[in-house]
PDB file of N, CA and C in Angstrom:
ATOM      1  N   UNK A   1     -30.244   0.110  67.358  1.00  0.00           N
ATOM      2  CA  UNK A   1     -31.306   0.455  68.264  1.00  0.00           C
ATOM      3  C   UNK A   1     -31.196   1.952  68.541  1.00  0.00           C
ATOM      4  N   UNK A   2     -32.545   2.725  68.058  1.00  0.00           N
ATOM      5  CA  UNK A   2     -32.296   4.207  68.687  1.00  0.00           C
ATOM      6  C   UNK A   2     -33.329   4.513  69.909  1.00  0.00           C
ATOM      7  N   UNK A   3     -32.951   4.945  70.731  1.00  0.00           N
ATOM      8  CA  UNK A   3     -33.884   5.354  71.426  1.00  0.00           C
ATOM      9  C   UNK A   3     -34.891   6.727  71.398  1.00  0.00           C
ATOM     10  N   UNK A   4     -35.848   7.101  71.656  1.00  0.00           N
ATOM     11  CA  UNK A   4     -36.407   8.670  71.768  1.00  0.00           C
ATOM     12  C   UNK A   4     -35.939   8.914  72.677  1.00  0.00           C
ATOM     13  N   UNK A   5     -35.605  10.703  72.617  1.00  0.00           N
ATOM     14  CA  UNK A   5     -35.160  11.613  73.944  1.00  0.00           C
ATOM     15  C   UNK A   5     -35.680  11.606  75.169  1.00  0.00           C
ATOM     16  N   UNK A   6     -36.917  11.211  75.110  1.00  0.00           N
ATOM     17  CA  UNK A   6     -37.831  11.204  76.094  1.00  0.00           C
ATOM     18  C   UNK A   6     -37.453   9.780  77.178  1.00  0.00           C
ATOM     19  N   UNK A   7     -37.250   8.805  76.450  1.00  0.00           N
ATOM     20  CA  UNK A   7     -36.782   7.229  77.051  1.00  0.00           C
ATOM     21  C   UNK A   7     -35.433   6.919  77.143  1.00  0.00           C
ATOM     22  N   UNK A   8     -34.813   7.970  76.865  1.00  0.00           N
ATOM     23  CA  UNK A   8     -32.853   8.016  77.509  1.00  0.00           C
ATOM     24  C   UNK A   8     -33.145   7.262  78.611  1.00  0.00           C
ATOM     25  N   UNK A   9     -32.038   6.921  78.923  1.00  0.00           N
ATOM     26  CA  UNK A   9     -31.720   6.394  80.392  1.00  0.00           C
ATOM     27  C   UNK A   9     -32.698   5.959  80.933  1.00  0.00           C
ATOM     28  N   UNK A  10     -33.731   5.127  80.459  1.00  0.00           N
ATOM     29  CA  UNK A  10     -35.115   4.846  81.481  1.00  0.00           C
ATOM     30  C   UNK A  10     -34.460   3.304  81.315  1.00  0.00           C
ATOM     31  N   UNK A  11     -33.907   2.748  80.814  1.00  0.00           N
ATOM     32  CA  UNK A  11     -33.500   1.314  80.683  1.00  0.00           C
ATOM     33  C   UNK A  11     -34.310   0.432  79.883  1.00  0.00           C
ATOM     34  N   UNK A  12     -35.048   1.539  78.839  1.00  0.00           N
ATOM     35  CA  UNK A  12     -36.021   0.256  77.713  1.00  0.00           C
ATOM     36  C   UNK A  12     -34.858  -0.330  76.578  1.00  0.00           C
ATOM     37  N   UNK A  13     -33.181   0.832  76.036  1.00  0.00           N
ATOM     38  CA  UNK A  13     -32.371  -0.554  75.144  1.00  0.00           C
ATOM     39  C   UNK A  13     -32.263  -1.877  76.257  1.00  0.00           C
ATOM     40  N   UNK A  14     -31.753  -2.039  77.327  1.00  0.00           N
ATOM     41  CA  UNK A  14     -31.694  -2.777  78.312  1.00  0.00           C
ATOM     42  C   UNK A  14     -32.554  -3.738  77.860  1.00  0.00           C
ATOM     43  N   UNK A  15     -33.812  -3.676  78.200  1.00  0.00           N
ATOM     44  CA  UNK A  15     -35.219  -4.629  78.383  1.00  0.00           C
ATOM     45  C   UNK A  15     -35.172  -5.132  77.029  1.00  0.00           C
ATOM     46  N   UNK A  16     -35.230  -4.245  75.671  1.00  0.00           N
ATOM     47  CA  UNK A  16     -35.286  -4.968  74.664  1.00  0.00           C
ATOM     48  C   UNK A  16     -34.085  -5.959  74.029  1.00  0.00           C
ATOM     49  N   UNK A  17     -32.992  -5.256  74.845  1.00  0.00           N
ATOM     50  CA  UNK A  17     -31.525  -6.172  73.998  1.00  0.00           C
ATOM     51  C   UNK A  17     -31.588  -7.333  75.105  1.00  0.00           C
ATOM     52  N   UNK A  18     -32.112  -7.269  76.487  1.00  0.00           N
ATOM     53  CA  UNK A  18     -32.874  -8.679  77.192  1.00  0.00           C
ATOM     54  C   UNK A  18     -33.631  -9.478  76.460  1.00  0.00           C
ATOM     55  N   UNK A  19     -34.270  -9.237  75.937  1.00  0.00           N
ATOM     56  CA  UNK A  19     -35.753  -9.832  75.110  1.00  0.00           C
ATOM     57  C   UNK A  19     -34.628 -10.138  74.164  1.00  0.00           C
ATOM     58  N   UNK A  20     -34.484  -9.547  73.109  1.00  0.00           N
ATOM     59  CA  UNK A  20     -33.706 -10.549  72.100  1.00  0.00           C
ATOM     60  C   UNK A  20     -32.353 -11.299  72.482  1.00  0.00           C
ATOM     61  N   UNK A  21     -31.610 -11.454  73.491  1.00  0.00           N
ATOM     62  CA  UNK A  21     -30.681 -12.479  73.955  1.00  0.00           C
ATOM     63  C   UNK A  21     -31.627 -13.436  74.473  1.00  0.00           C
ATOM     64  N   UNK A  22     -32.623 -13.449  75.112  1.00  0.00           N
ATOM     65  CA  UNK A  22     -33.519 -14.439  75.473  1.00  0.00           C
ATOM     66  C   UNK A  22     -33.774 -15.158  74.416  1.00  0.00           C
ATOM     67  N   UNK A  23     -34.675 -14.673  73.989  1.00  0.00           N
ATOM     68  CA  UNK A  23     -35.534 -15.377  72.396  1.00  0.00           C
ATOM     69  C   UNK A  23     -34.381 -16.152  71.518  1.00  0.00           C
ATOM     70  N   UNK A  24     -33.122 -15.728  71.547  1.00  0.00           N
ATOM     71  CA  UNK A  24     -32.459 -16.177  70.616  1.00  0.00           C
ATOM     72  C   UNK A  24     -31.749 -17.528  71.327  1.00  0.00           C
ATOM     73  N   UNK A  25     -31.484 -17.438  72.156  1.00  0.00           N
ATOM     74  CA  UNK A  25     -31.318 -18.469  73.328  1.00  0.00           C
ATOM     75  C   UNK A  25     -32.608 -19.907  73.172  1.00  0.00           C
ATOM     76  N   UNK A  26     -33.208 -19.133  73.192  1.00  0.00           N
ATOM     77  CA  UNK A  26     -34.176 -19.905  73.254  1.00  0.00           C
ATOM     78  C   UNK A  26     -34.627 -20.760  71.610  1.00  0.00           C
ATOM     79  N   UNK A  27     -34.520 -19.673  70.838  1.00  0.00           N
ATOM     80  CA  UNK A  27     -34.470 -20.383  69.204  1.00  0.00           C
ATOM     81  C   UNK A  27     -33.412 -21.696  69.100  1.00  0.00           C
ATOM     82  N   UNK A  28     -32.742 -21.366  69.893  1.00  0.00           N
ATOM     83  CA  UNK A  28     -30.969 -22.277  69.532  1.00  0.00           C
ATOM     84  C   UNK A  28     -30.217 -22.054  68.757  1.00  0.00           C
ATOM     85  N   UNK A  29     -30.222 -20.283  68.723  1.00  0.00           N
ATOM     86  CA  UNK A  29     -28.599 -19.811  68.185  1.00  0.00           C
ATOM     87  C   UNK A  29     -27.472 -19.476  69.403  1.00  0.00           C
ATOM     88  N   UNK A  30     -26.379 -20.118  68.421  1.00  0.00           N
ATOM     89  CA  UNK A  30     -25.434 -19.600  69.050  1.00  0.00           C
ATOM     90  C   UNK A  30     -24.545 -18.280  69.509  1.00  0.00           C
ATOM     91  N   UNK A  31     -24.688 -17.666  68.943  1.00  0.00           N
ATOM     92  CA  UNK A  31     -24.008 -16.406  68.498  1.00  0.00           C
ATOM     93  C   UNK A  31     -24.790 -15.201  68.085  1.00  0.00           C
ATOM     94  N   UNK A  32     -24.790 -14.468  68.535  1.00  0.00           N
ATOM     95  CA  UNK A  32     -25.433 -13.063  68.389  1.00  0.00           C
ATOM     96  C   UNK A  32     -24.359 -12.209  67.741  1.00  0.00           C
ATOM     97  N   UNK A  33     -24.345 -11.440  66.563  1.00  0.00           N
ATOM     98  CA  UNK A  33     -23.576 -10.269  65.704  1.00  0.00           C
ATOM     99  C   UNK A  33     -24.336  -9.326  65.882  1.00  0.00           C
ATOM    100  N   UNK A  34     -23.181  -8.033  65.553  1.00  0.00           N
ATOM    101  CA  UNK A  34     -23.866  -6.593  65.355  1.00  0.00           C
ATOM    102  C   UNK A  34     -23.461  -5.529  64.809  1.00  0.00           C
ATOM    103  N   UNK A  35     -24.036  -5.043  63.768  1.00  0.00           N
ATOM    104  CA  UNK A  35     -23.174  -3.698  63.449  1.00  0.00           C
ATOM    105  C   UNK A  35     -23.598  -2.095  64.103  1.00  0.00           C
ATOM    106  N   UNK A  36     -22.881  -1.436  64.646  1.00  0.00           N
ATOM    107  CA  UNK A  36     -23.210  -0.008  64.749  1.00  0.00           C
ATOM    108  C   UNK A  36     -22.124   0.460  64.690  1.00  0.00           C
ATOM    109  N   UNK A  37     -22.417   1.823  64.723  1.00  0.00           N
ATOM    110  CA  UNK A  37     -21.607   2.730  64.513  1.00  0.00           C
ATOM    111  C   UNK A  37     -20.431   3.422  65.006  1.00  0.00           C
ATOM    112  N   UNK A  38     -19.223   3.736  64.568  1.00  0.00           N
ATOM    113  CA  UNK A  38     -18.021   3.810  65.478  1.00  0.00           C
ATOM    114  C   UNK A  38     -18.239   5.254  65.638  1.00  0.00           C
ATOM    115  N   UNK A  39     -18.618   6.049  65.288  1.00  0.00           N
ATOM    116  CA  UNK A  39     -18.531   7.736  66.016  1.00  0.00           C
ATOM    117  C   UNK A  39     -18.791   7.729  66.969  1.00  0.00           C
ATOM    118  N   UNK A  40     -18.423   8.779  68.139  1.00  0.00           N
ATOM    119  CA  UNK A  40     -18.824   9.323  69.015  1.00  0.00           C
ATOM    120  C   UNK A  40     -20.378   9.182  69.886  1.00  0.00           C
ATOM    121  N   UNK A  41     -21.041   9.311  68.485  1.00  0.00           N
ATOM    122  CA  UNK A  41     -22.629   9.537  68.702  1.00  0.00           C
ATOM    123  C   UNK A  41     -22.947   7.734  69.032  1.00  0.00           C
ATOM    124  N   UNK A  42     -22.238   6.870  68.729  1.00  0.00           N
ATOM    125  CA  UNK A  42     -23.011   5.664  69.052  1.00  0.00           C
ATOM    126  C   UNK A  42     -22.302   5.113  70.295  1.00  0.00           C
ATOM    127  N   UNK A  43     -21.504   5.729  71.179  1.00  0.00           N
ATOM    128  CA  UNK A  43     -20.818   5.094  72.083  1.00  0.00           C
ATOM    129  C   UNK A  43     -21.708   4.474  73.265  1.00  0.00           C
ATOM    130  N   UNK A  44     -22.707   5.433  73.679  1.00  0.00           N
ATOM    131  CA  UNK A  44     -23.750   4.626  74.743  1.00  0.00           C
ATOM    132  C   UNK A  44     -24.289   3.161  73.862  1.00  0.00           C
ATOM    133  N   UNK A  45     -24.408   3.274  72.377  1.00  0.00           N
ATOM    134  CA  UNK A  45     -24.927   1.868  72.102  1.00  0.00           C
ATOM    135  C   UNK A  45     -23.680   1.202  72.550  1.00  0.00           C
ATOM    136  N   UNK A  46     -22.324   1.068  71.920  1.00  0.00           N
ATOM    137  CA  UNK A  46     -21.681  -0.022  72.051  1.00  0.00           C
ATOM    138  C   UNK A  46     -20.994  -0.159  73.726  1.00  0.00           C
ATOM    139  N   UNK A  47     -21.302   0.718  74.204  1.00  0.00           N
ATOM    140  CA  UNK A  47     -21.665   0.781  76.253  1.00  0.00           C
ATOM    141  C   UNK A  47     -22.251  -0.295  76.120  1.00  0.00           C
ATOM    142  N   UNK A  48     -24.011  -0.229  75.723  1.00  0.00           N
ATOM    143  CA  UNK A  48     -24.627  -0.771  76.386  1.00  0.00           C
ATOM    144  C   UNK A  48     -24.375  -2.772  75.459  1.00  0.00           C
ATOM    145  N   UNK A  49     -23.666  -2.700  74.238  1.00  0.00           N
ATOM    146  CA  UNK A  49     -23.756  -4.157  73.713  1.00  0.00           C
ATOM    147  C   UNK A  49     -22.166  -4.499  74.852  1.00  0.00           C
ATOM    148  N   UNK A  50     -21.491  -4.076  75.554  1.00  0.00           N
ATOM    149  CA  UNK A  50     -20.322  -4.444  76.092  1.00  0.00           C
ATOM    150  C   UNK A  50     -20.834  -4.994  77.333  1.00  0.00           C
ATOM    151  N   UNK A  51     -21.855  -4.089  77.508  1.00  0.00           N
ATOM    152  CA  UNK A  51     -22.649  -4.486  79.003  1.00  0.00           C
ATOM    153  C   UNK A  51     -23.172  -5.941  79.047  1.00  0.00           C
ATOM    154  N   UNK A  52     -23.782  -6.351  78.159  1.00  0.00           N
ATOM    155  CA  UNK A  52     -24.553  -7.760  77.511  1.00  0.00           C
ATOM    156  C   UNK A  52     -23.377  -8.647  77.195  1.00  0.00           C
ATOM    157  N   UNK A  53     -22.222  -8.842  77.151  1.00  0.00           N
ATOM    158  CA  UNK A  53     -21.056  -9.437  76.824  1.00  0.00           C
ATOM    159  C   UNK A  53     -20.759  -9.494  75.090  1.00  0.00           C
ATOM    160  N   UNK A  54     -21.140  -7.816  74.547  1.00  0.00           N
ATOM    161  CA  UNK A  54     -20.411  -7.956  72.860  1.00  0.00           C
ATOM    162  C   UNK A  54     -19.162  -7.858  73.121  1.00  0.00           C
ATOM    163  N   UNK A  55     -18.266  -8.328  71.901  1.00  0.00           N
ATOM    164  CA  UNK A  55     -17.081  -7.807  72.144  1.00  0.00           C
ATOM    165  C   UNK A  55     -16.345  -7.462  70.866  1.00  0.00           C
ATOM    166  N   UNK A  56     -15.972  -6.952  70.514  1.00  0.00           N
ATOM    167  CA  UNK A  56     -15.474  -6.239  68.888  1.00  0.00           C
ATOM    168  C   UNK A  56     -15.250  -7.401  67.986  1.00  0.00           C
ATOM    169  N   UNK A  57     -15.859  -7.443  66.697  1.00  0.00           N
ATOM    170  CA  UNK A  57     -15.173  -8.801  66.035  1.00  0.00           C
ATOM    171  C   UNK A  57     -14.771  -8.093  64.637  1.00  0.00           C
ATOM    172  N   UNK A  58     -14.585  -9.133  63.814  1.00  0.00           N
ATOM    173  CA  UNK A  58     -14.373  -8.668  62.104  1.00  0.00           C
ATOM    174  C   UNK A  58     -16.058  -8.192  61.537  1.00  0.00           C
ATOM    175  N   UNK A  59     -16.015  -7.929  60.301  1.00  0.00           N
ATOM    176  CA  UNK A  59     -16.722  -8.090  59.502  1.00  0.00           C
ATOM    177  C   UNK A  59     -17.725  -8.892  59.505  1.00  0.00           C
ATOM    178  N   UNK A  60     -19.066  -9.284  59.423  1.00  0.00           N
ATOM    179  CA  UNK A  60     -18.862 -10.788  58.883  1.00  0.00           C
ATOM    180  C   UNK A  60     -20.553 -10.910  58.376  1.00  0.00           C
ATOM    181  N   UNK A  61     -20.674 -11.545  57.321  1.00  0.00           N
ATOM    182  CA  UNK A  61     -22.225 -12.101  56.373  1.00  0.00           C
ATOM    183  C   UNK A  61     -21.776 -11.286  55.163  1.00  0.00           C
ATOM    184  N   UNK A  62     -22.357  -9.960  54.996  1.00  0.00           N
ATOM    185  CA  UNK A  62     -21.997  -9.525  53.694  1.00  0.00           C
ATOM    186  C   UNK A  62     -21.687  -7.978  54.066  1.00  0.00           C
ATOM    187  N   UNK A  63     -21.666  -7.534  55.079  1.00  0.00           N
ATOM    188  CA  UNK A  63     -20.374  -6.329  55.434  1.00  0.00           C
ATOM    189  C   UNK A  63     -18.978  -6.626  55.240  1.00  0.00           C
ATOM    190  N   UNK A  64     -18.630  -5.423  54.700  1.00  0.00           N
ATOM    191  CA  UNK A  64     -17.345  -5.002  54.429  1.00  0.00           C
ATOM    192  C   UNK A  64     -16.551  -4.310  55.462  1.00  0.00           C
ATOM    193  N   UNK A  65     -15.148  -4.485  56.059  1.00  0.00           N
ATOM    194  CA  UNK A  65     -14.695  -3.557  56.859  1.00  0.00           C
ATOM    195  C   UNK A  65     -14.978  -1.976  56.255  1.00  0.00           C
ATOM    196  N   UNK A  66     -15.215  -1.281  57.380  1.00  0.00           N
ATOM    197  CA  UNK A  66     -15.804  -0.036  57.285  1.00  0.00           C
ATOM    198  C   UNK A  66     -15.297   1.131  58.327  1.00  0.00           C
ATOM    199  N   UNK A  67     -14.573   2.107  58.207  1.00  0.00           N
ATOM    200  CA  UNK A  67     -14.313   2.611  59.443  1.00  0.00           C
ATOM    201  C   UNK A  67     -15.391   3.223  60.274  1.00  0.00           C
ATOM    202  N   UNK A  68     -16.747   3.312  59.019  1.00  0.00           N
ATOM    203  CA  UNK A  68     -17.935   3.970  60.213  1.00  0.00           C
ATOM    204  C   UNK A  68     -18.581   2.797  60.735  1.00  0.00           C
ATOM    205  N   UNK A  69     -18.481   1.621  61.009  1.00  0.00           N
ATOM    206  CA  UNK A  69     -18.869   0.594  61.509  1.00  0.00           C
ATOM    207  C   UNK A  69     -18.016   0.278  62.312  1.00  0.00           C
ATOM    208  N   UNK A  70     -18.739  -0.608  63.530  1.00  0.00           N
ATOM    209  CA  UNK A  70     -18.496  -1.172  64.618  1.00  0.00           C
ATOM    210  C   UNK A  70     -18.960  -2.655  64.963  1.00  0.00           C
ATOM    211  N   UNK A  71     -18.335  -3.615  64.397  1.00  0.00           N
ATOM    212  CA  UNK A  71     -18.726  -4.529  64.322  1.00  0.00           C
ATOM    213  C   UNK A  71     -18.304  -5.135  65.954  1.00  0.00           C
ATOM    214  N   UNK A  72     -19.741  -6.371  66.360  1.00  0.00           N
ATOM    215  CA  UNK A  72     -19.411  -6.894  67.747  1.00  0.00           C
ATOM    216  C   UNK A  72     -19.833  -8.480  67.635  1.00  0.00           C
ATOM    217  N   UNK A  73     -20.128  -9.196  68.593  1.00  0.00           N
ATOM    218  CA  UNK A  73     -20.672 -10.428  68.909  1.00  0.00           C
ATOM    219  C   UNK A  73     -20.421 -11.085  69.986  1.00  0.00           C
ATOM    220  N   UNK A  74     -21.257 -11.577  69.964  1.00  0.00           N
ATOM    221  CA  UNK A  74     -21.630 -12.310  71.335  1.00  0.00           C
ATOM    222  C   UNK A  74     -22.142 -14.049  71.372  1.00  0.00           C
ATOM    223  N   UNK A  75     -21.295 -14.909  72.205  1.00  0.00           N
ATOM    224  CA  UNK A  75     -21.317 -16.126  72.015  1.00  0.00           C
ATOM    225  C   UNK A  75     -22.518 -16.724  72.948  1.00  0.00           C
ATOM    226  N   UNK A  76     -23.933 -17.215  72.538  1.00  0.00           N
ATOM    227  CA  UNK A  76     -24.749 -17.876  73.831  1.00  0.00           C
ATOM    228  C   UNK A  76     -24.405 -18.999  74.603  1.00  0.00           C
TER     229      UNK A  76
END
């Protein structure tokens, strides 16, 4: 998820990473995965997936461990 400069901090990743824990909830999955990025530059994302209850996992579908990846997930 990137945001524009203009919508920093207004709380629209918030609303949308709401909207898709909902919907998916609602589909009847269990488990939410994610990859982003481990630099510096992606730390407000994995802020904001820690905020939502991600929490660091392996690899997993058809990613490879990666040191520029940041793999997470989240159990519904």
């Amino acid at each position: 998820m990137c945001t524009m400069p203009a919508r920093k901090r207004s709380g629209i990743a918030s609303l949308l990473l709401e909207h898709i824990v909902t919907e998916a909830k609602h589909m009847g999955f269990t488990r939410l995965s994610l990859e982003t990025g481990s630099a510096e530059f992606f730390l407000p994302a994995r802020k904001l997936y820690e905020k939502f209850g991600f929490v660091p996992c392996e690899a997993f579908a058809d990613y490879r461990p990666d040191p520029s990846s940041t793999f997470m997930t989240r159990t519904l």
